[in-house]
Protein backbone atom coordinates (compact mmCIF):
# COMPACT_ATOMS: atom_id res chain seq x y z
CA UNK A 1 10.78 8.13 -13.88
CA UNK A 2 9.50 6.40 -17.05
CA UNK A 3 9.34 8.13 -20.49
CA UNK A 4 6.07 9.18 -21.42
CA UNK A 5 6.04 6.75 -24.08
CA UNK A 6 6.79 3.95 -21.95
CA UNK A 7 3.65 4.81 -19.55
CA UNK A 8 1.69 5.37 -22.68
CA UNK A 9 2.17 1.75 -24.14
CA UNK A 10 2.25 0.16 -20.28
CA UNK A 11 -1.47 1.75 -20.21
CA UNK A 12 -2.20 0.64 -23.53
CA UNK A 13 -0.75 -3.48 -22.78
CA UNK A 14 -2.96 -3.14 -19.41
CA UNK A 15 -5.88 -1.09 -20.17
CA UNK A 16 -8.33 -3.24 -19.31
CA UNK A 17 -6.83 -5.01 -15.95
CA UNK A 18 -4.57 -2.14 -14.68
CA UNK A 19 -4.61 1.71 -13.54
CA UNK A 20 -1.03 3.24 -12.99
CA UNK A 21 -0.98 4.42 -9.65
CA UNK A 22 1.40 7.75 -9.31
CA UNK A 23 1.98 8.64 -5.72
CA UNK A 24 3.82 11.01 -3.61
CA UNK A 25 5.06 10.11 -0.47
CA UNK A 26 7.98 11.03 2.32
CA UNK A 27 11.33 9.19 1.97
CA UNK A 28 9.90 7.38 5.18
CA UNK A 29 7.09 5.64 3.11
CA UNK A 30 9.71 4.69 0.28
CA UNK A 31 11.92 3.19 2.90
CA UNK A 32 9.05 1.40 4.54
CA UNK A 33 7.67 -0.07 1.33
CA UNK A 34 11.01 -1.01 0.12
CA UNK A 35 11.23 -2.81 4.06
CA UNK A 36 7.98 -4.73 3.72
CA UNK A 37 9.14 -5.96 0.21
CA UNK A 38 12.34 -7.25 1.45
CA UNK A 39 10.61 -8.67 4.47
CA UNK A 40 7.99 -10.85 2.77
CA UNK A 41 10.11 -11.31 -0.48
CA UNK A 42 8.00 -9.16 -2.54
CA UNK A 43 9.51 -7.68 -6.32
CA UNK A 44 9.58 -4.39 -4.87
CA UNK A 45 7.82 -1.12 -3.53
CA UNK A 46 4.93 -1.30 -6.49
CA UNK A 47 4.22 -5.08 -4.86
CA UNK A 48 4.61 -3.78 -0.63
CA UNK A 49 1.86 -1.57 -1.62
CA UNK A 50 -0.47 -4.09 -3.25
CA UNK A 51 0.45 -6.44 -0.04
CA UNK A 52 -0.10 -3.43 2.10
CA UNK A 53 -3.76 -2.98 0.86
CA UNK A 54 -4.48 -6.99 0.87
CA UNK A 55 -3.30 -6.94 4.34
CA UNK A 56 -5.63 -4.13 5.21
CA UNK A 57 -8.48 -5.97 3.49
CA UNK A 58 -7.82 -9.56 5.21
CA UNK A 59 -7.82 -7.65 8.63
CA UNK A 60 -11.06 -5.46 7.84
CA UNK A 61 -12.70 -9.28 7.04
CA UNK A 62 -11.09 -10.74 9.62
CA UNK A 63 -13.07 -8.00 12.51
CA UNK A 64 -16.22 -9.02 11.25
CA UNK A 65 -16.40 -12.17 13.18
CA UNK A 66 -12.89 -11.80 15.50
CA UNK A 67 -13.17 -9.56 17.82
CA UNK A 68 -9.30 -9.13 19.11
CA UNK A 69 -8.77 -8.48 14.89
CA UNK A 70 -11.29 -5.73 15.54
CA UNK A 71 -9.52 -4.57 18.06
CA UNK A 72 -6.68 -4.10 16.68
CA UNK A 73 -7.62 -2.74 13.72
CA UNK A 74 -9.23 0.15 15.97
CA UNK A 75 -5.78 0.38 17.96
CA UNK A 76 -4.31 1.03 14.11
CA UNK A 77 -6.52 3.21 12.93
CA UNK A 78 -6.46 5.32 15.99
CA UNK A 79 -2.75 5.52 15.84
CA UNK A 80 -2.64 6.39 12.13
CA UNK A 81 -5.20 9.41 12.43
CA UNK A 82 -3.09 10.46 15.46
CA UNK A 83 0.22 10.76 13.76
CA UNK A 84 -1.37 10.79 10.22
CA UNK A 85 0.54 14.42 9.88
CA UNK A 86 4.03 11.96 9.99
CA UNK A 87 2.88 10.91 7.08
CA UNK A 88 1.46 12.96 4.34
CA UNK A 89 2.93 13.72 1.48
């Protein structure tokens, strides 16, 4: 974990564009994130997240006007609630 005056000057050099973003999370999530960043040659876990959520937003967009995009975003989110307990911190 970074120093606490590293985080304070990488807040200070991105105060206005950036929040740090602290999260817990089961060894499962680490070793999917550090997956998805291998996968789509991503610079690591900090990145699979940001892709994760861009993802997530394309898909949302996309089931506005496709419906098999809607469906499948339904199929997810089903799925996630179901087994959410899998994985929370």
């Amino acid at each position: 974990m970074a120093t606490k005056e590293a985080q304070a000057r990488w807040r200070s050099k991105h105060a206005l564009v950036k929040k740090q973003l602290n999260v817990m999370a089961k060894r499962l999530i680490h070793e999917d994130l550090e997956e998805i960043a291998k996968s789509f040659d991503l610079k690591g876990k900090a990145e699979a997240v940001t892709f994760a959520t861009f993802i997530t937003k394309a898909m949302q967009q996309q089931a506005d006007y496709n419906p098999e995009a809607k469906r499948i975003m339904e199929l997810l989110e089903t799925a996630y609630k179901r087994d959410r307990d899998i994985y929370r911190p």
